[in-house]
N, C-alpha and C. Protein backbone atom coordinates (compact mmCIF):
# COMPACT_ATOMS: atom_id res chain seq x y z
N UNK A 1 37.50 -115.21 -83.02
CA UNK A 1 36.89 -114.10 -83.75
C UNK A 1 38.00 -113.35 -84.48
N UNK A 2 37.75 -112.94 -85.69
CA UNK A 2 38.66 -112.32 -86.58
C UNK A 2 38.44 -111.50 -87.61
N UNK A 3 36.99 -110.75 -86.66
CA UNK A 3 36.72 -109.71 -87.60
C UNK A 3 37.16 -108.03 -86.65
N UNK A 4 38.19 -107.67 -87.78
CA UNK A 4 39.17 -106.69 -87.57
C UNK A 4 38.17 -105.19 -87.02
N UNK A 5 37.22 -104.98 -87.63
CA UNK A 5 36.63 -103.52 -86.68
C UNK A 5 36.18 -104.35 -85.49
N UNK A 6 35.38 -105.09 -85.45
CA UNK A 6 34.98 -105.65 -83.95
C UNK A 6 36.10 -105.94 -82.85
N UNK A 7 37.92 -106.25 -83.17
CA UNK A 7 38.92 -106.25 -82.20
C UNK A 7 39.02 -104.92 -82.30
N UNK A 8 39.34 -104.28 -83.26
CA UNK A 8 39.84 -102.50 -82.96
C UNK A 8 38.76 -101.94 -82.06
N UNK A 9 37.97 -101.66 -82.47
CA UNK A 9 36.02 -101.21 -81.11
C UNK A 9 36.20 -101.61 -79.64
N UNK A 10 36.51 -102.77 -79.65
CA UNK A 10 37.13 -103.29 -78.24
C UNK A 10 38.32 -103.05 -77.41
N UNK A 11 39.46 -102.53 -78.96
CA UNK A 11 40.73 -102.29 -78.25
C UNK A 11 40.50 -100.55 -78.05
N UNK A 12 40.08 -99.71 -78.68
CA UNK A 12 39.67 -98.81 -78.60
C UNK A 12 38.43 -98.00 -76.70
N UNK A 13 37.71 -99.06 -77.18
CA UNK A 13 37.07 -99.10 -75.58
C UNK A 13 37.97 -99.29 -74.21
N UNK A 14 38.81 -100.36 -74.48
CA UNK A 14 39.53 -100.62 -73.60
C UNK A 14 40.85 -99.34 -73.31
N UNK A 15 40.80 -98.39 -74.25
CA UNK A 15 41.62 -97.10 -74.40
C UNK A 15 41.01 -96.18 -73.45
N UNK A 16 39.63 -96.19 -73.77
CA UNK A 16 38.68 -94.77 -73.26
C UNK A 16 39.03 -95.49 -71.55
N UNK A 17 38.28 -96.41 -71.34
CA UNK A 17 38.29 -97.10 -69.59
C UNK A 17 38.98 -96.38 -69.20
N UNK A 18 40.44 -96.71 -69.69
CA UNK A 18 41.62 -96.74 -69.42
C UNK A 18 42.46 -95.10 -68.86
N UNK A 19 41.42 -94.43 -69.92
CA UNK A 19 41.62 -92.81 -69.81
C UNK A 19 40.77 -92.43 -68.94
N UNK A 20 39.75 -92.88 -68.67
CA UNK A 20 38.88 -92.40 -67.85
C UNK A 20 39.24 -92.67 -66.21
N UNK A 21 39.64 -93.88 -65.93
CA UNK A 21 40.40 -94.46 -64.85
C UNK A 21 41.31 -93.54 -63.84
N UNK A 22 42.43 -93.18 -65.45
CA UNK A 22 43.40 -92.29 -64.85
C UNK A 22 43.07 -90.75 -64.25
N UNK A 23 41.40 -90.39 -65.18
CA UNK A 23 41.06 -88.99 -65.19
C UNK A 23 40.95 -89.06 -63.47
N UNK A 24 39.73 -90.10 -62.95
CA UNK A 24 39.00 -90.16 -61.92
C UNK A 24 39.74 -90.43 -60.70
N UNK A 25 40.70 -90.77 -61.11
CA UNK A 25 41.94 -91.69 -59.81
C UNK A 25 42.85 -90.42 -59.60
N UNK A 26 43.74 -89.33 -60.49
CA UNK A 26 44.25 -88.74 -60.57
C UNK A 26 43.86 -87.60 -59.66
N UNK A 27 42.79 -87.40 -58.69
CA UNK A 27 42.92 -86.66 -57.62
C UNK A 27 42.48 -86.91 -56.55
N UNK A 28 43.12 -88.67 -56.02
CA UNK A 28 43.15 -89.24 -55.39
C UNK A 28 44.25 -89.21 -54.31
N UNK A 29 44.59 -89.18 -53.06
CA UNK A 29 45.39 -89.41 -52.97
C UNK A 29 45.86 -91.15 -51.99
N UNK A 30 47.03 -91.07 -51.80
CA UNK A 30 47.18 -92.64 -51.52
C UNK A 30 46.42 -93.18 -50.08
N UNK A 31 46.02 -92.53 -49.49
CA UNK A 31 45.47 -92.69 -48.32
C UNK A 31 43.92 -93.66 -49.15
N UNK A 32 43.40 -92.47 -50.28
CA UNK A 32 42.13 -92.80 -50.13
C UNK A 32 42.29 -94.09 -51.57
N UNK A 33 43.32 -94.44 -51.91
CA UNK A 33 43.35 -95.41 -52.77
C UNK A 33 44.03 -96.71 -51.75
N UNK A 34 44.31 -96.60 -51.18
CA UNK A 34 44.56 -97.87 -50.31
C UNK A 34 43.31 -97.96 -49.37
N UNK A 35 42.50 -97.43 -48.88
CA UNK A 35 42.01 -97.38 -47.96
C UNK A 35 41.13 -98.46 -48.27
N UNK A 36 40.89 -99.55 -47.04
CA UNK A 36 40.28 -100.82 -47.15
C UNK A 36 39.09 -100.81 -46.34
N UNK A 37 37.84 -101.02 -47.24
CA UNK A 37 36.15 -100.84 -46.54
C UNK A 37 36.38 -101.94 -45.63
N UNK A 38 35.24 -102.02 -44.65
CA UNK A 38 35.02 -103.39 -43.59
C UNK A 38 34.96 -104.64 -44.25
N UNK A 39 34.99 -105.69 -43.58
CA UNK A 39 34.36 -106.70 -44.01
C UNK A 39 35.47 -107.99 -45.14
N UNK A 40 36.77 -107.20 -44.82
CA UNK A 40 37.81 -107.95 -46.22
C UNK A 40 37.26 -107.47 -47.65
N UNK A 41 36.49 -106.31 -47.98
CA UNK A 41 36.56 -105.71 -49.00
C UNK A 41 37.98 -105.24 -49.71
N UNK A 42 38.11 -105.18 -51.11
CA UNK A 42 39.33 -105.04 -51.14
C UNK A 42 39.29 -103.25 -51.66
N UNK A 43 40.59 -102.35 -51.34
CA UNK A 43 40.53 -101.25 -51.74
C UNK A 43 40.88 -100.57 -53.11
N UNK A 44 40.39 -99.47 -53.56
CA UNK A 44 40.36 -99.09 -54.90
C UNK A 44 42.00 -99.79 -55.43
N UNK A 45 43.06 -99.52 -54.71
CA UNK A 45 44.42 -100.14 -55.41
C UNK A 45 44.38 -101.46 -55.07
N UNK A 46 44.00 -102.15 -54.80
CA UNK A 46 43.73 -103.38 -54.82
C UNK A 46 43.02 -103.92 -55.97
N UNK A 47 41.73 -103.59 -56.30
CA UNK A 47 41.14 -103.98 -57.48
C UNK A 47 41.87 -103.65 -58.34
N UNK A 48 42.38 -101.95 -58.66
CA UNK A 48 43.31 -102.19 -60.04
C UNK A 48 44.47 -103.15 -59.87
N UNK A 49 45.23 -103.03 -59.05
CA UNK A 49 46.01 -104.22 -59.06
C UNK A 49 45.62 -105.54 -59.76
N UNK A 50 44.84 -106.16 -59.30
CA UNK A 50 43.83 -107.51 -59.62
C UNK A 50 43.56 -107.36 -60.93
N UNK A 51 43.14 -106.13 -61.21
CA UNK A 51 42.76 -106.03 -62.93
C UNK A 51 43.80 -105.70 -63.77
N UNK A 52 45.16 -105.26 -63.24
CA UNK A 52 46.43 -105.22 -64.48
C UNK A 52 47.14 -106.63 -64.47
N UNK A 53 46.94 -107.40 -63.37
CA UNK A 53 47.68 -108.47 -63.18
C UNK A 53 46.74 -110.18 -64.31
N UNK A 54 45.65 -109.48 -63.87
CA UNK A 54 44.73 -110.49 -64.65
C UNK A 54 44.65 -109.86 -65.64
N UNK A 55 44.65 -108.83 -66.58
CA UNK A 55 44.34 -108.22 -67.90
C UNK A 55 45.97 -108.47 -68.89
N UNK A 56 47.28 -108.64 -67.72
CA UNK A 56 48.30 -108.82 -68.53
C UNK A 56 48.55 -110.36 -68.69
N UNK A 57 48.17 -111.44 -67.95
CA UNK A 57 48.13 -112.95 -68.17
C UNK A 57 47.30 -113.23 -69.39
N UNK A 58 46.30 -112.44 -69.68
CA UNK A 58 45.56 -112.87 -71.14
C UNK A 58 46.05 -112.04 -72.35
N UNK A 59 46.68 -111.31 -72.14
CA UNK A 59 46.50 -109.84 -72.87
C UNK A 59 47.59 -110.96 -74.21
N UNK A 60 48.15 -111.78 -73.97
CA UNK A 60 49.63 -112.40 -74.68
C UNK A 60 48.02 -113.48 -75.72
N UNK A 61 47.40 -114.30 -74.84
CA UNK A 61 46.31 -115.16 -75.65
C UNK A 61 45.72 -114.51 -76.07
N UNK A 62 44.78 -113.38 -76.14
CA UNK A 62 44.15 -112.43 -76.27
C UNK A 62 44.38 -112.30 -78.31
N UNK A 63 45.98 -111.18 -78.18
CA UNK A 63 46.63 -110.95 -79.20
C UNK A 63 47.28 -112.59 -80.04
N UNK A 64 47.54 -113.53 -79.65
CA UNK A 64 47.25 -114.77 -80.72
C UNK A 64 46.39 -115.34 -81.21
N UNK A 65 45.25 -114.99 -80.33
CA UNK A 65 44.00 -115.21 -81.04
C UNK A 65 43.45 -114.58 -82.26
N UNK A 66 43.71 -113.19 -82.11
CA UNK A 66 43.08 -112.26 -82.67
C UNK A 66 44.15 -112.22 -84.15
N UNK A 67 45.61 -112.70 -83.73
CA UNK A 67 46.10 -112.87 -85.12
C UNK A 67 45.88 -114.34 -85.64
N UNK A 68 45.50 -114.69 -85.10
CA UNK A 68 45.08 -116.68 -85.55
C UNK A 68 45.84 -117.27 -85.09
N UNK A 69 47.31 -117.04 -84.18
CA UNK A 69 48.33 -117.87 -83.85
C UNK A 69 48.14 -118.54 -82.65
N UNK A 70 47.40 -118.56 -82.14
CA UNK A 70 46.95 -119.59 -80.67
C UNK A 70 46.58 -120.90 -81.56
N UNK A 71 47.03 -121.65 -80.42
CA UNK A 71 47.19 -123.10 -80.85
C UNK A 71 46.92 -123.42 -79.13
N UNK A 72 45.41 -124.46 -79.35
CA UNK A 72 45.07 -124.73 -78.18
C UNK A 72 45.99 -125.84 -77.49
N UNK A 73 45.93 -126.33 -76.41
CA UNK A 73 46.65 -127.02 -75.58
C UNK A 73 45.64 -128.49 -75.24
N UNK A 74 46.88 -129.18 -75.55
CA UNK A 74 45.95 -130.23 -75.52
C UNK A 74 44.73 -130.98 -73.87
N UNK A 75 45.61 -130.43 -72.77
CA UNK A 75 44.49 -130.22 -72.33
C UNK A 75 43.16 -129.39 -71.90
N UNK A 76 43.46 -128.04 -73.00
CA UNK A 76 42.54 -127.31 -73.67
C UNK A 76 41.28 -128.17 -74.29
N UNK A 77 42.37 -129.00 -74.77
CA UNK A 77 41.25 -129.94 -76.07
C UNK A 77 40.42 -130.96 -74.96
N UNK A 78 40.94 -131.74 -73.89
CA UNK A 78 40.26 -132.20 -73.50
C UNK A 78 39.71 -132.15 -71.99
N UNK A 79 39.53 -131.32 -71.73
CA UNK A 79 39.39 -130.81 -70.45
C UNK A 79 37.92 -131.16 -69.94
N UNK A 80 37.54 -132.36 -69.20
CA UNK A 80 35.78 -132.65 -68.79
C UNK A 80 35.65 -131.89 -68.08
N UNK A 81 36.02 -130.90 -67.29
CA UNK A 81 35.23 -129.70 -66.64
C UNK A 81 34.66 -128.52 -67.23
N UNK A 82 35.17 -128.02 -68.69
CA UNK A 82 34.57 -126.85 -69.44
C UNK A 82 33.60 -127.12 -69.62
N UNK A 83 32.52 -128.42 -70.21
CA UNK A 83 31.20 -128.36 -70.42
C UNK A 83 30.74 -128.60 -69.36
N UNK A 84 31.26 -128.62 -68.05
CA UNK A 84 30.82 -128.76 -66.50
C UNK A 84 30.38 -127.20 -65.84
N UNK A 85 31.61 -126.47 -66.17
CA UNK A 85 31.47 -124.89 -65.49
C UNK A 85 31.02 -123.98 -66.90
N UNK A 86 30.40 -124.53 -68.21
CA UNK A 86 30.37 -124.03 -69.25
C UNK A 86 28.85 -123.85 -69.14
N UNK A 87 27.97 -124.99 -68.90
CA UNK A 87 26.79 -125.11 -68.14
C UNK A 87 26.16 -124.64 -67.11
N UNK A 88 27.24 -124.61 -66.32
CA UNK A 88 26.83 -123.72 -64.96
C UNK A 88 27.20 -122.32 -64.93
N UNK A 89 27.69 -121.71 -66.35
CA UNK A 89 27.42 -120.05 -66.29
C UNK A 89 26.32 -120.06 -67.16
């Protein structure tokens, strides 16, 4: 995709989250951001964790895409499981 208001709208959204995150977390303290529910639930710093670690592995494909410079991989190109798990979402 490479239509320029539809990446800015998204990068923009991904601004507000981002502000909002910090608003809601910011009178937290570490007790209640580590703190882990029953069951192997994971705790509020745990999920963000999970989500900066997975949001910065794409964030590099993400931005080559969006400038056209990704160049798929050839076993990108042929991979028989994408129309396998492509189907099953």
């Amino acid at each position: 995709m490479k239509d320029p208001a539809f990446i800015q709208q998204m990068i923009q959204k991904g601004v507000e989250v981002k502000e909002k995150v910090k608003i809601e977390l910011a009178s937290r303290s570490s007790n209640q951001l580590n703190w882990n529910p029953p069951e192997n639930n994971w705790s509020i710093a745990q999920c963000l964790d999970h989500l900066i670690v997975s949001d910065g592995l794409r964030i590099s494909t993400i931005e080559k895409k969006a400038a056209g410079n990704f160049n798929t991989s050839y076993w990108e190109k042929i991979n028989p499981l994408k129309s396998f798990w492509g189907t099953m979402l």
